[in-house]
N, C-alpha and C. Protein backbone atom coordinates (compact mmCIF):
# COMPACT_ATOMS: atom_id res chain seq x y z
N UNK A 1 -20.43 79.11 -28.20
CA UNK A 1 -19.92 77.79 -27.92
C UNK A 1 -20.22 76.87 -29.11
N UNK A 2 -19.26 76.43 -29.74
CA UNK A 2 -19.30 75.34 -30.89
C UNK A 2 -19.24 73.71 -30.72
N UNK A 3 -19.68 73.10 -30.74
CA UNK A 3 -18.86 71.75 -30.58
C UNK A 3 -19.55 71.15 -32.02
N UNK A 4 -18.25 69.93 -31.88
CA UNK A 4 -17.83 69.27 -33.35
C UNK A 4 -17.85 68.22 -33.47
N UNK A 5 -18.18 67.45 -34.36
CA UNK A 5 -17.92 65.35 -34.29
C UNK A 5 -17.69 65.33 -36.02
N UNK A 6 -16.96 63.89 -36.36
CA UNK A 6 -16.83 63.60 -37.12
C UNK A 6 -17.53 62.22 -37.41
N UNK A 7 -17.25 61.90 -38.26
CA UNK A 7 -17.40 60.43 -38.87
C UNK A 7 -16.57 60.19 -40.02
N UNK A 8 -15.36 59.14 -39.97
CA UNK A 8 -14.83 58.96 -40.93
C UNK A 8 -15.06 57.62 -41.52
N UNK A 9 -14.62 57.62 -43.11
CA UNK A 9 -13.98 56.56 -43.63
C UNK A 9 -15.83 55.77 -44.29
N UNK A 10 -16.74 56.09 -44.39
CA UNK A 10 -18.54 55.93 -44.31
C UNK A 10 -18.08 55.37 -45.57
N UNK A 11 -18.73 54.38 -45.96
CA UNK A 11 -18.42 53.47 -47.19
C UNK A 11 -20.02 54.47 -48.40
N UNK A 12 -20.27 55.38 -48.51
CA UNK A 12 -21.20 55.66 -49.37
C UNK A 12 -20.56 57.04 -50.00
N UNK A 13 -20.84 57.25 -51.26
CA UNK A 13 -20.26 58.30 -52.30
C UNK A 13 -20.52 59.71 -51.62
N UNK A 14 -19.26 60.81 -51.41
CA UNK A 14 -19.69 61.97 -51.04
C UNK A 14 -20.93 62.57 -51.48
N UNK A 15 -21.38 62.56 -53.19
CA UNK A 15 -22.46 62.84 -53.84
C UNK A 15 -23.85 62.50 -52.96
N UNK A 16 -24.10 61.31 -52.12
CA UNK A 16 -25.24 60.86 -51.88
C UNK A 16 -25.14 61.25 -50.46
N UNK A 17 -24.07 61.56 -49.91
CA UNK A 17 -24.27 62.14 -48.28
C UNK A 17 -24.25 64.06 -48.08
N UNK A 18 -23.95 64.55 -48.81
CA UNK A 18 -24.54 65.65 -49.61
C UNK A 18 -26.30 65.73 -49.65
N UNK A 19 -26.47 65.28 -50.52
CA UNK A 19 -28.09 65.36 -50.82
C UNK A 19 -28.33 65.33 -49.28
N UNK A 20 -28.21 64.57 -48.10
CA UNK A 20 -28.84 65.03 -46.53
C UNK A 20 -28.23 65.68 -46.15
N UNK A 21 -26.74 66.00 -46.09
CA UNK A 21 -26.44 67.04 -45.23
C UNK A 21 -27.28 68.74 -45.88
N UNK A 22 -27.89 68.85 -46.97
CA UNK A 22 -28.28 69.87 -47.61
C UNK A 22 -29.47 69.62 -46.79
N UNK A 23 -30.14 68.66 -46.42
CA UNK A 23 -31.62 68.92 -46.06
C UNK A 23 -31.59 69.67 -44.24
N UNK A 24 -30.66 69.39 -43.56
CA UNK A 24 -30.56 70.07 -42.26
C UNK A 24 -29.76 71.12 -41.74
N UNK A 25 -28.96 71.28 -42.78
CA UNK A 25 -27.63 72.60 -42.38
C UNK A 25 -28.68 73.75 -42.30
N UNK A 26 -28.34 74.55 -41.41
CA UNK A 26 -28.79 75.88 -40.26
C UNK A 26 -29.95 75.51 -39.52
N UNK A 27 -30.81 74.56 -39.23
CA UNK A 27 -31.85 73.97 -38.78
C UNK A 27 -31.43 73.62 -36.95
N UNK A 28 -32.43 74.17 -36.42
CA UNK A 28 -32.82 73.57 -35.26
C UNK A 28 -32.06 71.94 -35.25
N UNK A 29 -31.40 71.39 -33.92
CA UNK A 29 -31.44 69.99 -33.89
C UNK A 29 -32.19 69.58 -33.70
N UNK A 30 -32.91 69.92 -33.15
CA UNK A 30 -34.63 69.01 -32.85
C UNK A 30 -35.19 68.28 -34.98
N UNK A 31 -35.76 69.84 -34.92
CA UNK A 31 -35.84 69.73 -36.18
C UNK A 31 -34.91 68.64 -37.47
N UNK A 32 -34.10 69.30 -37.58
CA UNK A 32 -32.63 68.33 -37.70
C UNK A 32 -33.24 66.56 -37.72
N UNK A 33 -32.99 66.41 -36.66
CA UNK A 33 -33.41 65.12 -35.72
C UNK A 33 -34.44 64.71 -36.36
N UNK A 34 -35.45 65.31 -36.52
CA UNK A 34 -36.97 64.67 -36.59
C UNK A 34 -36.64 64.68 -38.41
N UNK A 35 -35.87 65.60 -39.59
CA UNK A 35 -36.19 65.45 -40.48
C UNK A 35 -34.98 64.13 -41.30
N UNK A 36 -34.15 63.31 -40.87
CA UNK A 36 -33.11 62.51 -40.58
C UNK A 36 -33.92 61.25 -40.54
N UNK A 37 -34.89 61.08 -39.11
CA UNK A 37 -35.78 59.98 -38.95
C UNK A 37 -36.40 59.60 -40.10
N UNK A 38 -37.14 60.69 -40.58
CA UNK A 38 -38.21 60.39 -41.61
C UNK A 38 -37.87 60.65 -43.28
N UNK A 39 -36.43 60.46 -43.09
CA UNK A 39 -35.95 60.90 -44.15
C UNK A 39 -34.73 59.12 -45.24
N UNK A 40 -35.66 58.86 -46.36
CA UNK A 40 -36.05 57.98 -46.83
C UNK A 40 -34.56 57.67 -47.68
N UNK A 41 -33.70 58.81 -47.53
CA UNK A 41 -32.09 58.51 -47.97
C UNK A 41 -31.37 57.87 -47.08
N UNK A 42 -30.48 56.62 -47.72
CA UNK A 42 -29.82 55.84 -46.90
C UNK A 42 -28.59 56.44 -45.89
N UNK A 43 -28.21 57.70 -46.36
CA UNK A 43 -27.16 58.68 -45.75
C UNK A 43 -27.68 59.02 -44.63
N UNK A 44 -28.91 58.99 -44.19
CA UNK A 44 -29.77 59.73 -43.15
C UNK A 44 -29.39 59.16 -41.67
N UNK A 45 -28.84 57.76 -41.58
CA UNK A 45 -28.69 57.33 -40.76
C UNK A 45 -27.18 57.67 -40.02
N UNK A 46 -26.44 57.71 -41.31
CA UNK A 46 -24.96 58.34 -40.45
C UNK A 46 -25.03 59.28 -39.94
N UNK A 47 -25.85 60.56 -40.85
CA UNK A 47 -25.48 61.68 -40.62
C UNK A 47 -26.44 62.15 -38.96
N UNK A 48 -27.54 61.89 -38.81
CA UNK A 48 -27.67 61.41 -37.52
C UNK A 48 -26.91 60.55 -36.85
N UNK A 49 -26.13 60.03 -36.68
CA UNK A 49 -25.22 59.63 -35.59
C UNK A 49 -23.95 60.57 -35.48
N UNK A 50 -23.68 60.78 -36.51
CA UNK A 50 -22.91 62.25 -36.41
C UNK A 50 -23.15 63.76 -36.01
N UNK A 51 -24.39 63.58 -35.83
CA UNK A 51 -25.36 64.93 -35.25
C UNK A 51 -25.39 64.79 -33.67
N UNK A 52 -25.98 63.39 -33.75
CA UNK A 52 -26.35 62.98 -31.93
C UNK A 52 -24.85 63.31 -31.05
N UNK A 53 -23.36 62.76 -32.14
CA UNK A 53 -22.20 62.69 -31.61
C UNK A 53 -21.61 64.36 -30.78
N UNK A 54 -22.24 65.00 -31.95
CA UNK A 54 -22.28 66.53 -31.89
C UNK A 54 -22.71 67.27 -30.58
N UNK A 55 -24.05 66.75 -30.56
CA UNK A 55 -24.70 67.12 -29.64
C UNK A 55 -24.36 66.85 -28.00
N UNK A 56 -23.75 65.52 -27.96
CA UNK A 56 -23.37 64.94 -27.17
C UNK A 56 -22.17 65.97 -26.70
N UNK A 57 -21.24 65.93 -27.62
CA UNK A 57 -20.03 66.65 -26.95
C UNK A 57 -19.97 68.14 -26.81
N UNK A 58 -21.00 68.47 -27.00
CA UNK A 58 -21.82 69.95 -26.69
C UNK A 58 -22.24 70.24 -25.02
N UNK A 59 -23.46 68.95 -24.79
CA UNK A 59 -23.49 68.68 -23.42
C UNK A 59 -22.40 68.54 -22.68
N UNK A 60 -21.43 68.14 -23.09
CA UNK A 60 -20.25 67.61 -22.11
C UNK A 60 -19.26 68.42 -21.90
N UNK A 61 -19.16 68.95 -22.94
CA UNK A 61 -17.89 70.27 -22.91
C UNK A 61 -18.51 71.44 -21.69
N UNK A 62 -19.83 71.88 -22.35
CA UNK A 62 -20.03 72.73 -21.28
C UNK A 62 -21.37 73.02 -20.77
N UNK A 63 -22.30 71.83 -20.59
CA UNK A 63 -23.75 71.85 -19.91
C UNK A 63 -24.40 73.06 -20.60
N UNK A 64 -24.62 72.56 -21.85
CA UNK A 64 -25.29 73.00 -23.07
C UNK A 64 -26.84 72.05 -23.01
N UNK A 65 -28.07 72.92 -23.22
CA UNK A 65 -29.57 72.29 -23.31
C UNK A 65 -29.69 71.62 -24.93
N UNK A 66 -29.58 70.74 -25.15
CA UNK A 66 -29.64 70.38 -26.58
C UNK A 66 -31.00 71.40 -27.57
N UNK A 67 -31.80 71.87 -26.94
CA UNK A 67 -32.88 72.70 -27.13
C UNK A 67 -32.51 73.53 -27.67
N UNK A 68 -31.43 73.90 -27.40
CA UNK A 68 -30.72 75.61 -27.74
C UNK A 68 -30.10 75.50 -28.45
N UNK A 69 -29.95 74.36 -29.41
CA UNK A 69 -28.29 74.09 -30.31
C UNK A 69 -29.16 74.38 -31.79
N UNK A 70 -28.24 74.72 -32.78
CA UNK A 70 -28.24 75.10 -34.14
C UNK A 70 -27.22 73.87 -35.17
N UNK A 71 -27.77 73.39 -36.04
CA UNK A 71 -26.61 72.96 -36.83
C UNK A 71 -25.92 73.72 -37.51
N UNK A 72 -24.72 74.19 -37.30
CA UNK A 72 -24.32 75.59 -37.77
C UNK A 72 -23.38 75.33 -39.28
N UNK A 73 -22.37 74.11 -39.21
CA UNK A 73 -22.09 74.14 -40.64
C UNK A 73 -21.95 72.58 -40.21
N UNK A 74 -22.00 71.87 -41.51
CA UNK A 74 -22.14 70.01 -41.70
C UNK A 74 -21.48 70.69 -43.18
N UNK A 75 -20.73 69.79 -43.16
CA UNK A 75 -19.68 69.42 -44.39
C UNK A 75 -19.55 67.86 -44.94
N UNK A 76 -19.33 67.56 -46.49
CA UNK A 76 -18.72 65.94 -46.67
C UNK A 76 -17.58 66.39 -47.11
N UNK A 77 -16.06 65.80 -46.66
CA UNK A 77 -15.48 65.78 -47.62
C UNK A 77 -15.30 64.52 -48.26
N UNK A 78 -14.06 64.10 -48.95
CA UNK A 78 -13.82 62.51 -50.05
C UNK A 78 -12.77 62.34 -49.45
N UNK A 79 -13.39 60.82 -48.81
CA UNK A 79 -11.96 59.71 -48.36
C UNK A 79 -11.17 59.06 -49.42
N UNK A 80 -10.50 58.32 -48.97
CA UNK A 80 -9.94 57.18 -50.14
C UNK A 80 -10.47 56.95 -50.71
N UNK A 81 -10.39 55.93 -51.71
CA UNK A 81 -11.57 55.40 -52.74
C UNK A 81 -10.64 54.13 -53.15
N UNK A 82 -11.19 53.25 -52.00
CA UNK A 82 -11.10 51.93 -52.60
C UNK A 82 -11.05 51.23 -54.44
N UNK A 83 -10.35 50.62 -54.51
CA UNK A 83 -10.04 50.06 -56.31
C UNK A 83 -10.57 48.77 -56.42
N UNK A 84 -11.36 48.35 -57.06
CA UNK A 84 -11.56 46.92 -57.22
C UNK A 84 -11.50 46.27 -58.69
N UNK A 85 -11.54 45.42 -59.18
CA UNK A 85 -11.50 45.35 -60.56
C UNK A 85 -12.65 43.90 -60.88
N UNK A 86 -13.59 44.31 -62.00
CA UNK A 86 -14.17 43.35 -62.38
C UNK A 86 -14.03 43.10 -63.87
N UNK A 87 -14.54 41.51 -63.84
CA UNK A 87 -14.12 41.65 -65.49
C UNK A 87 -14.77 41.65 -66.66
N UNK A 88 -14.24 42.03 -67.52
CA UNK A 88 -15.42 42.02 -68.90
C UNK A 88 -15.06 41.23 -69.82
N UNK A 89 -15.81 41.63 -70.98
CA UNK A 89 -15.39 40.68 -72.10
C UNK A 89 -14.15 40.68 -72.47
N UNK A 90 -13.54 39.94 -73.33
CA UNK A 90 -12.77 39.87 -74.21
C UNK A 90 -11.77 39.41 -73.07
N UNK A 91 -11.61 39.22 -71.81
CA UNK A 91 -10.67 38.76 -71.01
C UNK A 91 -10.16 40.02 -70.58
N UNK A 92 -10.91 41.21 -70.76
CA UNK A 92 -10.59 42.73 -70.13
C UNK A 92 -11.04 42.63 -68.95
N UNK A 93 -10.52 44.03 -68.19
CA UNK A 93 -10.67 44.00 -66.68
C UNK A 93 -11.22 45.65 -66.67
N UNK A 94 -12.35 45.78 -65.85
CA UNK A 94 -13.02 47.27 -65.55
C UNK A 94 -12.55 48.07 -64.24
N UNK A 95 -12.30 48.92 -63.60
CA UNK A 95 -11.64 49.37 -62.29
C UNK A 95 -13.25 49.27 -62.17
N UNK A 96 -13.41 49.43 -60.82
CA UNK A 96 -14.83 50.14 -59.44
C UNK A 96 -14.44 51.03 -58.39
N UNK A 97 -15.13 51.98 -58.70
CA UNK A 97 -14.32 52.68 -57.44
C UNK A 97 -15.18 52.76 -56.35
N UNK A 98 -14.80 52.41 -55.07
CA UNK A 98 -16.17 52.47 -54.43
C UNK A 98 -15.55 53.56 -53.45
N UNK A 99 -16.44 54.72 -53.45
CA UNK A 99 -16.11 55.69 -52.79
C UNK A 99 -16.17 56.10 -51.03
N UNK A 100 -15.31 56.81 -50.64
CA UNK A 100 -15.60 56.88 -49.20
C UNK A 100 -16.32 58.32 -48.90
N UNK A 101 -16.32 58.45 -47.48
CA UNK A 101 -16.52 60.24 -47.57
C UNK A 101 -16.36 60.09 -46.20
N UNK A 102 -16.04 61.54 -45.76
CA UNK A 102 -16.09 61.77 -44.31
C UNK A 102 -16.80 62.92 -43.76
N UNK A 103 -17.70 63.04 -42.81
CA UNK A 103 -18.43 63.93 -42.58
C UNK A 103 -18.78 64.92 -41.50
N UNK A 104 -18.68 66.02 -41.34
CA UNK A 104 -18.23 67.20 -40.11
C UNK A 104 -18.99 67.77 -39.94
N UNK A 105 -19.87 67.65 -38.44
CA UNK A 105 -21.05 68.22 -38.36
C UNK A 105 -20.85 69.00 -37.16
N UNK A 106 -20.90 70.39 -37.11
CA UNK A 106 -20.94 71.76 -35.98
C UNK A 106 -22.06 72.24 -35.12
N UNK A 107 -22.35 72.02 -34.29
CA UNK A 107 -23.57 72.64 -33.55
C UNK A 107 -23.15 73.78 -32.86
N UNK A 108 -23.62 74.78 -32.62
CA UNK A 108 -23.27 75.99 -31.66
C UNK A 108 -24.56 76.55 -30.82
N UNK A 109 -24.43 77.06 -29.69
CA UNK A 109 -25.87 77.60 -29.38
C UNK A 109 -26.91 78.20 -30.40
N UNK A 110 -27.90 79.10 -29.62
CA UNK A 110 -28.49 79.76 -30.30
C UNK A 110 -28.35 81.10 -30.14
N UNK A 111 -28.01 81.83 -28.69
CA UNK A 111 -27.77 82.84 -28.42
C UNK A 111 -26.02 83.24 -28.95
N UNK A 112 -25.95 82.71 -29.48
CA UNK A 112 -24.49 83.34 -29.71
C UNK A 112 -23.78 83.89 -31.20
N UNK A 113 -25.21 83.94 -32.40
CA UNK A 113 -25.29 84.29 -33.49
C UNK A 113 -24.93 86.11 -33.48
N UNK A 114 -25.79 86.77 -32.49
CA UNK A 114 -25.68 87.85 -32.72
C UNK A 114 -24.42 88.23 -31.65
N UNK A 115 -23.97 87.58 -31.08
CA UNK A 115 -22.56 88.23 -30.17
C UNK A 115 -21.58 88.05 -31.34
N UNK A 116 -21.67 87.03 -32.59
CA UNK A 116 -20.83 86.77 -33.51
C UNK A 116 -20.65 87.52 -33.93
N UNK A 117 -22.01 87.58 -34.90
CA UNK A 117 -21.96 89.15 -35.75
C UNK A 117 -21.66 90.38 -35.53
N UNK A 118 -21.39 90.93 -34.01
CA UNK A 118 -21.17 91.95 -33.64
C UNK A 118 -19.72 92.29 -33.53
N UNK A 119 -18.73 91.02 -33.03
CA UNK A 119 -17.21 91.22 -32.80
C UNK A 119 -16.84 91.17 -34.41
């Protein structure tokens, strides 16, 4: 059993929501959870709400123990990227790009690794 959440459109650079999704992919949610809290990157906070979202629709789909769940794959991909322009000398103009990202986080049981591997 898999369940899935997103988060789109997160106003911070794929590059920097990366660096956390690397710190919890295949991890316990508990675990997960507890290393998110104490975890001193500003990304930490989406990607926990995108975990909890996970989890949530895990319970709901099919009376799943959050105890038993795995983060099985968390992905960023790159949203739009906003254009802004500031200016410089000489009466020149600089682009900014301020980047988006969107982020896909999978939980699946725990018992269901080795029924995988087997079919």
């Amino acid at each position: 059993m898999e369940a899935k959440a997103t988060v789109k459109y997160i106003r911070i650079s794929p590059s920097k929501v990366r660096r956390v999704v690397d710190l919890v992919r295949g991890r316990q949610v508990e675990e997960a959870r507890r290393i998110l809290r104490f975890s001193s990157l500003g990304a930490s906070r989406t990607v926990a709400r995108a975990l909890d979202s996970a989890v949530a629709n895990a319970e709901h789909v099919s009376g799943v123990i959050p105890e038993n769940l795995v983060v099985d794959r968390v992905w960023v991909d790159e949203g739009p990227t906003l254009r802004r322009f500031r200016p410089r000398a000489y009466g020149r103009a600089t682009r900014i790009r301020k980047r988006t990202s969107h982020v896909t986080v999978v939980v699946r049981s725990m018992g269901e690794d080795v029924v995988g591997s087997q079919g």
